[in-house]
PDB file of N, CA and C in Angstrom:
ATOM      1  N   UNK A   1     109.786 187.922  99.798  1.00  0.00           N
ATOM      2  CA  UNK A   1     110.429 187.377  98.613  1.00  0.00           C
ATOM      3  C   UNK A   1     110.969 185.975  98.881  1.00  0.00           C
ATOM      4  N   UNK A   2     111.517 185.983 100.097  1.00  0.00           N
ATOM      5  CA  UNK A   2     111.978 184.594 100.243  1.00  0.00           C
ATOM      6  C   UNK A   2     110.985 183.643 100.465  1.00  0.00           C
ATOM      7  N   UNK A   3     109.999 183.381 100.798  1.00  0.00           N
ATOM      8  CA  UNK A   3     108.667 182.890 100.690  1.00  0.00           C
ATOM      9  C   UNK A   3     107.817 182.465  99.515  1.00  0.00           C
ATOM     10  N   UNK A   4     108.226 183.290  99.126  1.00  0.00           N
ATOM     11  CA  UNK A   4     108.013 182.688  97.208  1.00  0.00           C
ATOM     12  C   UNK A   4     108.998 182.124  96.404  1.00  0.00           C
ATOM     13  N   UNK A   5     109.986 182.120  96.876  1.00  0.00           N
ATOM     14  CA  UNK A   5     111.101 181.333  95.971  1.00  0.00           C
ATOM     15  C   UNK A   5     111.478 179.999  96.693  1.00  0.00           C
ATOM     16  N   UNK A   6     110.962 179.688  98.400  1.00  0.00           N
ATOM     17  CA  UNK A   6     111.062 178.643  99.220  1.00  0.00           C
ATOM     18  C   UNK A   6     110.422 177.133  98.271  1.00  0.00           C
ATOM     19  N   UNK A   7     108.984 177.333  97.779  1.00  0.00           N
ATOM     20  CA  UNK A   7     108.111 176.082  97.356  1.00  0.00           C
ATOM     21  C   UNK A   7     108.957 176.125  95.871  1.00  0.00           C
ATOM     22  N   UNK A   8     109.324 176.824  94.986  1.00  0.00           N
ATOM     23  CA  UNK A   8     109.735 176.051  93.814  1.00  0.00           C
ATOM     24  C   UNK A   8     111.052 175.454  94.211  1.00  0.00           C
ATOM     25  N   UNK A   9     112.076 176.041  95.129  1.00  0.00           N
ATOM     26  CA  UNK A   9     113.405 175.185  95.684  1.00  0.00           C
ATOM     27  C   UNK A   9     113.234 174.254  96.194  1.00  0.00           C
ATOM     28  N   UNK A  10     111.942 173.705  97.393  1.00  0.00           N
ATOM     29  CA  UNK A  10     112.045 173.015  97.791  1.00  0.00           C
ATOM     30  C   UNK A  10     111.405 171.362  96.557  1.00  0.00           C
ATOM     31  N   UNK A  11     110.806 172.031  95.992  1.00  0.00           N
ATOM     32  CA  UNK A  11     110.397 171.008  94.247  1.00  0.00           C
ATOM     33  C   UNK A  11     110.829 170.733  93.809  1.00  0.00           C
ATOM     34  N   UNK A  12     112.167 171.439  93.940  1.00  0.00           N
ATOM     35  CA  UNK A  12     113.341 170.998  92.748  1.00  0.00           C
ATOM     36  C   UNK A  12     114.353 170.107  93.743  1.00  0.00           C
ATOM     37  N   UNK A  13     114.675 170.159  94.750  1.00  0.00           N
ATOM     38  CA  UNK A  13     115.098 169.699  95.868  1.00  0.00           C
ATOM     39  C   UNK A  13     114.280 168.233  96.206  1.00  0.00           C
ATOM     40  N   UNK A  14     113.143 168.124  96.461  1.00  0.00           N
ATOM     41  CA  UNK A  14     112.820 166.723  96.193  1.00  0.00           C
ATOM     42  C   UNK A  14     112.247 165.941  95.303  1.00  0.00           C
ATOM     43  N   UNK A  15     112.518 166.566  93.776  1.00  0.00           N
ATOM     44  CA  UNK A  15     113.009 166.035  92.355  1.00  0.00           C
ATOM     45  C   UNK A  15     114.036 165.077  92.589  1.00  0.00           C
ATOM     46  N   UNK A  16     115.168 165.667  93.067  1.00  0.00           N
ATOM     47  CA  UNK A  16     116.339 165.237  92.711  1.00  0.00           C
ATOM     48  C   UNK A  16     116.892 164.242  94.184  1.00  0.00           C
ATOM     49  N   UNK A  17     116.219 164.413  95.149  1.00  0.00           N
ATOM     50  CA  UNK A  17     116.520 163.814  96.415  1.00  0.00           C
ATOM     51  C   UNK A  17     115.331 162.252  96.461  1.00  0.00           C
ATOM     52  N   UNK A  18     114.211 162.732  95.888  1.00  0.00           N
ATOM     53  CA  UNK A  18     113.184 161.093  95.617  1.00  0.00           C
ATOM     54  C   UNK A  18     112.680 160.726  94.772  1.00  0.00           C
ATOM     55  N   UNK A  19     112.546 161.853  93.101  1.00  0.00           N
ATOM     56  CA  UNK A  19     111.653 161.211  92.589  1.00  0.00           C
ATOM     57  C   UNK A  19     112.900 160.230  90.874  1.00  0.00           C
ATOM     58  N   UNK A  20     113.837 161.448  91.105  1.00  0.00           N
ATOM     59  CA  UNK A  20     114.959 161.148  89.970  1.00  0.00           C
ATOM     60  C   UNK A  20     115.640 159.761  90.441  1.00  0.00           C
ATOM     61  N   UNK A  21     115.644 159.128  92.092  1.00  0.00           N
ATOM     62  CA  UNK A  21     116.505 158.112  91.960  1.00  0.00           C
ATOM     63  C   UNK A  21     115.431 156.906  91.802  1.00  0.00           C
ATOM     64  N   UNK A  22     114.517 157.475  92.612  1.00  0.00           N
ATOM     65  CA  UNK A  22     113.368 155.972  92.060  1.00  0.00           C
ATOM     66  C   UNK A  22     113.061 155.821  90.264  1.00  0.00           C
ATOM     67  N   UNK A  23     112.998 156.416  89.610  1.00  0.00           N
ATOM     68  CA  UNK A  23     112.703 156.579  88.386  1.00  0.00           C
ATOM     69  C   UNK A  23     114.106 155.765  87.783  1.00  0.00           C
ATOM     70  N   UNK A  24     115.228 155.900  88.323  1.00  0.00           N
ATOM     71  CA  UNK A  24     116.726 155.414  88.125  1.00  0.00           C
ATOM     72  C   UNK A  24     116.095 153.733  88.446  1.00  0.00           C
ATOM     73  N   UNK A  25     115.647 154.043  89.347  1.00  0.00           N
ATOM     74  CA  UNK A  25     116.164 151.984  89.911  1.00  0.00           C
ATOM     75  C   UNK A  25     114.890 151.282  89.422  1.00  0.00           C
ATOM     76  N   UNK A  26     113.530 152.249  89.023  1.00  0.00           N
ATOM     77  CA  UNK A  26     112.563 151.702  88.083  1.00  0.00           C
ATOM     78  C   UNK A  26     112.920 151.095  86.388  1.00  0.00           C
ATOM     79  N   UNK A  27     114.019 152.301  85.991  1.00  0.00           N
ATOM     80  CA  UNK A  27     114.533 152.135  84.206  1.00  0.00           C
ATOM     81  C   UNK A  27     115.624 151.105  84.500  1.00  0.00           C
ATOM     82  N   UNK A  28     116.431 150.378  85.460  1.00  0.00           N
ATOM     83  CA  UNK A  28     117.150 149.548  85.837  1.00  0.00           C
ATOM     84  C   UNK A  28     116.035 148.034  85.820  1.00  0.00           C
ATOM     85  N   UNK A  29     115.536 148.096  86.902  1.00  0.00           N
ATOM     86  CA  UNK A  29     114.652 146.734  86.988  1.00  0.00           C
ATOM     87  C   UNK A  29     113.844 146.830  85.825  1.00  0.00           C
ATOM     88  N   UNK A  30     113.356 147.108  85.131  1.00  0.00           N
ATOM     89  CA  UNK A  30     112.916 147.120  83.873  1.00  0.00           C
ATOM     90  C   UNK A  30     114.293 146.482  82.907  1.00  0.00           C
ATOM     91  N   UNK A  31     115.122 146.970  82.714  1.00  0.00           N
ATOM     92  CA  UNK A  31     116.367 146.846  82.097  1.00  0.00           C
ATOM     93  C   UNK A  31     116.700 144.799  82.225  1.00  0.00           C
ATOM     94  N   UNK A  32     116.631 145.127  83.683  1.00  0.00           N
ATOM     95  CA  UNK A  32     117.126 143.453  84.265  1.00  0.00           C
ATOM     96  C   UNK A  32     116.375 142.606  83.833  1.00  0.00           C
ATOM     97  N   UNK A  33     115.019 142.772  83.858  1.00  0.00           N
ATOM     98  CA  UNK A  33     113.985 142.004  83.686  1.00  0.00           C
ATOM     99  C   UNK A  33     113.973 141.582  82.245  1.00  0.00           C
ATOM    100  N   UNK A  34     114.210 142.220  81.223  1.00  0.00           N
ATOM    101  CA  UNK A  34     114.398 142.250  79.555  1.00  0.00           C
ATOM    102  C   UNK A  34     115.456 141.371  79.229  1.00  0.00           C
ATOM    103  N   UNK A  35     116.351 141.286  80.319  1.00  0.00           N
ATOM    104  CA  UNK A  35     117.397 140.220  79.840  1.00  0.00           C
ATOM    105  C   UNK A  35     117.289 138.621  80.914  1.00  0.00           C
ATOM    106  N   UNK A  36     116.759 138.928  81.213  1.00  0.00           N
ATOM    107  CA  UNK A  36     116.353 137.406  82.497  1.00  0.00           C
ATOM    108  C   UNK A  36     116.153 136.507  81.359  1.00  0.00           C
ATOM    109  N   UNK A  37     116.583 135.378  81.746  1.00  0.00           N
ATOM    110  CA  UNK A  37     116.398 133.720  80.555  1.00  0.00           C
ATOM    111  C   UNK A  37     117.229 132.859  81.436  1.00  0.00           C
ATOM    112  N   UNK A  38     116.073 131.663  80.844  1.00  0.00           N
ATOM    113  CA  UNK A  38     116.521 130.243  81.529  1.00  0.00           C
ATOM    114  C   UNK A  38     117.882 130.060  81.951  1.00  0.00           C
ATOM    115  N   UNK A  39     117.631 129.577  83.213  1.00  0.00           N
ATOM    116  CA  UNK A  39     118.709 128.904  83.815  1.00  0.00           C
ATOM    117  C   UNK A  39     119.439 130.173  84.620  1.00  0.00           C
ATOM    118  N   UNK A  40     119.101 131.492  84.503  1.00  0.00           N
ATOM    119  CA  UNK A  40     119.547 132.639  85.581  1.00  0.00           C
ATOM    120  C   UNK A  40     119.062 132.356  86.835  1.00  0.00           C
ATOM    121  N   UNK A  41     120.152 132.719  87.975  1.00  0.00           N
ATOM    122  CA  UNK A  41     119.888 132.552  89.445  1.00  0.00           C
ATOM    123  C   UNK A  41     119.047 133.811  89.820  1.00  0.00           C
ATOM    124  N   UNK A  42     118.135 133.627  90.477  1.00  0.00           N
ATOM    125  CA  UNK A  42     117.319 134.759  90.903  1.00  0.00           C
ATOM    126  C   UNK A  42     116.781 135.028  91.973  1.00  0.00           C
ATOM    127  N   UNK A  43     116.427 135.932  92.505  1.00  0.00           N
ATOM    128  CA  UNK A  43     115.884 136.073  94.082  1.00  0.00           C
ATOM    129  C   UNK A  43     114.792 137.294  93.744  1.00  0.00           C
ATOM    130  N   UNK A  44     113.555 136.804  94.140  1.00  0.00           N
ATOM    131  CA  UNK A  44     112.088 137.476  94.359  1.00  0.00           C
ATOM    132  C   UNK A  44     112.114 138.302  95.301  1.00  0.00           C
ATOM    133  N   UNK A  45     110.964 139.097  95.457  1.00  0.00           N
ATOM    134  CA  UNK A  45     110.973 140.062  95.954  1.00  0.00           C
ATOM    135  C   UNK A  45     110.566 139.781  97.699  1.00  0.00           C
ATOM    136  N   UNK A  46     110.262 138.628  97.337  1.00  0.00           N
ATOM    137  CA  UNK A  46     109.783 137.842  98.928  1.00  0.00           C
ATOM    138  C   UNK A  46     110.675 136.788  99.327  1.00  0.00           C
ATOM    139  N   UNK A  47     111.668 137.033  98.926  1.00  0.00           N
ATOM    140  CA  UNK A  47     112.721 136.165  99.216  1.00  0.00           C
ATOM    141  C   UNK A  47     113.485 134.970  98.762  1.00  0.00           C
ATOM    142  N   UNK A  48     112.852 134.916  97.744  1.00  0.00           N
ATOM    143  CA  UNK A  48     112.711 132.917  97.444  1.00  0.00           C
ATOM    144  C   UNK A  48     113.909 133.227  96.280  1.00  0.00           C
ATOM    145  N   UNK A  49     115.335 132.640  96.390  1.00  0.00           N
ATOM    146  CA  UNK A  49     116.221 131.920  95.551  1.00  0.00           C
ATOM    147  C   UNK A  49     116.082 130.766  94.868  1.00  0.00           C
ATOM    148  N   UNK A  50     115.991 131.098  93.313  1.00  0.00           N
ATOM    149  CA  UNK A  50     115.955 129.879  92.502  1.00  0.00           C
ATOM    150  C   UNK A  50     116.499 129.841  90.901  1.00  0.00           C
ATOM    151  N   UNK A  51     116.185 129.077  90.518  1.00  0.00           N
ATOM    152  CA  UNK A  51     116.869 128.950  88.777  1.00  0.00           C
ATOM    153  C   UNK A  51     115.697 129.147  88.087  1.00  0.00           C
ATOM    154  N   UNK A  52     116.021 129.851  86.761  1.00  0.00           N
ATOM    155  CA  UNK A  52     114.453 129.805  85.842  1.00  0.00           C
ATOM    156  C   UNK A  52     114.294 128.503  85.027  1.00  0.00           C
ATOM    157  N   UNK A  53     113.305 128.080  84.857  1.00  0.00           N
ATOM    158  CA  UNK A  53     113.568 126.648  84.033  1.00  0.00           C
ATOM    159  C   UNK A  53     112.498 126.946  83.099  1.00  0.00           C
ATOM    160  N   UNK A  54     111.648 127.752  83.182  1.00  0.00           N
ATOM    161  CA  UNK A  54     110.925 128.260  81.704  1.00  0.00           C
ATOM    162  C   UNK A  54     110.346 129.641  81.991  1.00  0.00           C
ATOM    163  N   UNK A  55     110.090 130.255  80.548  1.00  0.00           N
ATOM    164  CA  UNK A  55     109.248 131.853  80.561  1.00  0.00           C
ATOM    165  C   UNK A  55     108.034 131.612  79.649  1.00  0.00           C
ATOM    166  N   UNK A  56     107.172 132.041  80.134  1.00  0.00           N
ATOM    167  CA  UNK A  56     105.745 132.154  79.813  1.00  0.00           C
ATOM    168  C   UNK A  56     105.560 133.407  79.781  1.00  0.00           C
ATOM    169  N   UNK A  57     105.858 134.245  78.357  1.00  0.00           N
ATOM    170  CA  UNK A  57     105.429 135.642  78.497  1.00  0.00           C
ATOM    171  C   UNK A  57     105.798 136.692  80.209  1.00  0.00           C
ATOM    172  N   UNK A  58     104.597 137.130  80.596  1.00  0.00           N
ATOM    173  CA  UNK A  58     104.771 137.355  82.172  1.00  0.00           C
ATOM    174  C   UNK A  58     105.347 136.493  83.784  1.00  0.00           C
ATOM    175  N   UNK A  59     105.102 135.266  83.019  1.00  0.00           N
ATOM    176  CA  UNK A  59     104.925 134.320  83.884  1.00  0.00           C
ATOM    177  C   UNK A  59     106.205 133.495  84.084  1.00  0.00           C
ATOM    178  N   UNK A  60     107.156 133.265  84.864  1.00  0.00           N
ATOM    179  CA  UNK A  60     108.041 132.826  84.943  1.00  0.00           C
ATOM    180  C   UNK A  60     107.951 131.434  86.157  1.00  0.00           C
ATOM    181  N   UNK A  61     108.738 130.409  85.486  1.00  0.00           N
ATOM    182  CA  UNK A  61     108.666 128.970  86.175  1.00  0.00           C
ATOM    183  C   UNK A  61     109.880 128.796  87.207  1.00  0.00           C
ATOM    184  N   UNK A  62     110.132 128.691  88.506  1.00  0.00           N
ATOM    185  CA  UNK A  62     111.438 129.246  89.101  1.00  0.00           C
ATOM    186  C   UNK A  62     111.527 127.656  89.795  1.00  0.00           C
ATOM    187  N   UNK A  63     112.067 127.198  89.520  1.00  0.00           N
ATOM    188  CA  UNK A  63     112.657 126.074  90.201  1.00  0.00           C
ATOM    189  C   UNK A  63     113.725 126.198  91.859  1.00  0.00           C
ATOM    190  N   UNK A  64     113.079 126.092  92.820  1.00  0.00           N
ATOM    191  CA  UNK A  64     113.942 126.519  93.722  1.00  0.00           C
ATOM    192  C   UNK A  64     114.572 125.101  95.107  1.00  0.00           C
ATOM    193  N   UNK A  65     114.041 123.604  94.343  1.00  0.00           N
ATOM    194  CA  UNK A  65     114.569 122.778  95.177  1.00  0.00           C
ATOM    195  C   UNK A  65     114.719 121.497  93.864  1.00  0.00           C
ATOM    196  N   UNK A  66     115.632 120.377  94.047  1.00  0.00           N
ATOM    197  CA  UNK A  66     114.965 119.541  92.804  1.00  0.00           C
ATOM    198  C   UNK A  66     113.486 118.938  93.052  1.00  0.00           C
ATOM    199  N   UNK A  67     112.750 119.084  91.757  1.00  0.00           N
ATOM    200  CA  UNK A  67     111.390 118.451  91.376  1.00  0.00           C
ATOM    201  C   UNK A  67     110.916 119.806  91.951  1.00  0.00           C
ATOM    202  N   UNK A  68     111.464 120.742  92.876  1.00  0.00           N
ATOM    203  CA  UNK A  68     110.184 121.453  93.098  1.00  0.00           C
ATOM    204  C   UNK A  68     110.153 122.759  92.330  1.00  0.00           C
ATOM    205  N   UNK A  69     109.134 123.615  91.756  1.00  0.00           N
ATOM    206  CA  UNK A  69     108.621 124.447  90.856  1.00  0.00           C
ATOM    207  C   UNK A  69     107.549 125.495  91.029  1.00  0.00           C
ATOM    208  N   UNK A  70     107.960 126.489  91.130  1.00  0.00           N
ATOM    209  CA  UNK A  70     106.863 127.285  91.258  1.00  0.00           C
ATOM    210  C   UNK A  70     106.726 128.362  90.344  1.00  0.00           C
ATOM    211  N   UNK A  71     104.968 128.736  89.998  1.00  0.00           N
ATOM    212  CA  UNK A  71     105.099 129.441  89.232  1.00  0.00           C
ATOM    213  C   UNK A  71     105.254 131.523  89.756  1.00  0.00           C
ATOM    214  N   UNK A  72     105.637 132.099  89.334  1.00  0.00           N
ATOM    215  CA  UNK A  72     105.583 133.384  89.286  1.00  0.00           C
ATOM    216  C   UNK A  72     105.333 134.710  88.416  1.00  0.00           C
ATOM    217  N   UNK A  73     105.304 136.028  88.583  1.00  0.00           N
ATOM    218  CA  UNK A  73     105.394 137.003  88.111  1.00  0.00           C
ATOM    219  C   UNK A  73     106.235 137.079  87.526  1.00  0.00           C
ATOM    220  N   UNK A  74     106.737 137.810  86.217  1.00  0.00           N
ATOM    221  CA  UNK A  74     108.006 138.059  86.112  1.00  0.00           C
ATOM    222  C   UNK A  74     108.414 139.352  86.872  1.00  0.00           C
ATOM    223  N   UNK A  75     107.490 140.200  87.377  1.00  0.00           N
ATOM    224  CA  UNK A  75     107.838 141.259  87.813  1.00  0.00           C
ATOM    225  C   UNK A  75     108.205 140.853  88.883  1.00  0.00           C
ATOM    226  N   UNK A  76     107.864 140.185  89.525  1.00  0.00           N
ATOM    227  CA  UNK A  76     108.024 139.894  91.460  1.00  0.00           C
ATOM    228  C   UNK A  76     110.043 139.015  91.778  1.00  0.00           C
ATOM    229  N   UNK A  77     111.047 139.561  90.495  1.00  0.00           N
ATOM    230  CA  UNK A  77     112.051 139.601  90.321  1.00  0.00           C
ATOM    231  C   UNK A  77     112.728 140.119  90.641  1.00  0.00           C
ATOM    232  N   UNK A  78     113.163 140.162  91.915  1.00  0.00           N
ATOM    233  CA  UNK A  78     113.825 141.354  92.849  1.00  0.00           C
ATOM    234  C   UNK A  78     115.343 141.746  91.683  1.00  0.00           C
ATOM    235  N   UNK A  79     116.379 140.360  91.788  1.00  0.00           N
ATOM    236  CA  UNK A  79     117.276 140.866  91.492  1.00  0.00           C
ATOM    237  C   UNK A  79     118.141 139.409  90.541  1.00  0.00           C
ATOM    238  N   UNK A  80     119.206 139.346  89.647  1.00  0.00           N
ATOM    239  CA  UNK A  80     119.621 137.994  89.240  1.00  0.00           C
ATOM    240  C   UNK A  80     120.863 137.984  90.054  1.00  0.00           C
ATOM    241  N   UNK A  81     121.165 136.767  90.757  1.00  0.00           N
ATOM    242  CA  UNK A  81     122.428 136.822  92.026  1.00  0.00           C
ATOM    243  C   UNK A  81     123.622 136.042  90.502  1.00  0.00           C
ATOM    244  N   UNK A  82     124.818 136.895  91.239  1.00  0.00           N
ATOM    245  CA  UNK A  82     125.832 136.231  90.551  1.00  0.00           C
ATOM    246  C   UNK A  82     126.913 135.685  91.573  1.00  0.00           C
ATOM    247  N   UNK A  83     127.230 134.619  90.938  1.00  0.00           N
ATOM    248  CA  UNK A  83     128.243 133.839  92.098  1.00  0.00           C
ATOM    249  C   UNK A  83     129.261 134.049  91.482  1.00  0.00           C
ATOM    250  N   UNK A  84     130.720 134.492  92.287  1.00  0.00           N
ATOM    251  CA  UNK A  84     131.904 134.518  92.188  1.00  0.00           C
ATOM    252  C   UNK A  84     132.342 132.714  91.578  1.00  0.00           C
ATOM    253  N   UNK A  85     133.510 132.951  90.609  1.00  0.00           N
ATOM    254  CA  UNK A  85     134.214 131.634  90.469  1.00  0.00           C
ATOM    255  C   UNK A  85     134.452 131.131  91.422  1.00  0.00           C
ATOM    256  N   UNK A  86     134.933 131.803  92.760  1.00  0.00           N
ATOM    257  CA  UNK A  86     135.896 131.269  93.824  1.00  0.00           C
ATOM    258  C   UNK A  86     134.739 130.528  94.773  1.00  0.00           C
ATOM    259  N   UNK A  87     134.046 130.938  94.765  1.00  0.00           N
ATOM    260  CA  UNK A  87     133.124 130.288  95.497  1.00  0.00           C
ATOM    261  C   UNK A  87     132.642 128.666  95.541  1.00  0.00           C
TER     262      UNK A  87
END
């Protein structure tokens, strides 16, 4: 008996241990991404800190030195950094 009730516990057990929090931080970055607009500080998923200076549908223009510009994903948007006043 305990052998048969082991595989549906352990299903429900890594429901809730891997598939419920990725699904969480998927409906989040989705979330972030919907509100991203010019001039937000941002950091890619490969590292690169910069300002948005235009949106092209998918395609986002990230300014990350003066004059310099690159284009990107909008998905490849890791996260938008916020700076403290005090700083």
């Amino acid at each position: 008996m305990g052998g048969i009730l082991f595989i549906p516990i352990l299903l429900v057990i890594m429901y809730f241990l891997i598939l419920r929090p990725q699904q969480k931080r998927m409906k989040d970055q989705r979330a972030m991404l919907s509100v991203v607009d010019v001039g937000d500080d941002v950091r890619t998923d490969s590292g690169i800190y910069g300002t948005i200076s235009d949106l092209d549908g998918d395609t986002v223009f990230l300014m990350i030195s003066d004059g310099v510009e690159i284009k990107i994903s909008k998905a490849s948007i890791a996260e938008m950094i916020k700076y403290d006043d005090e700083d």
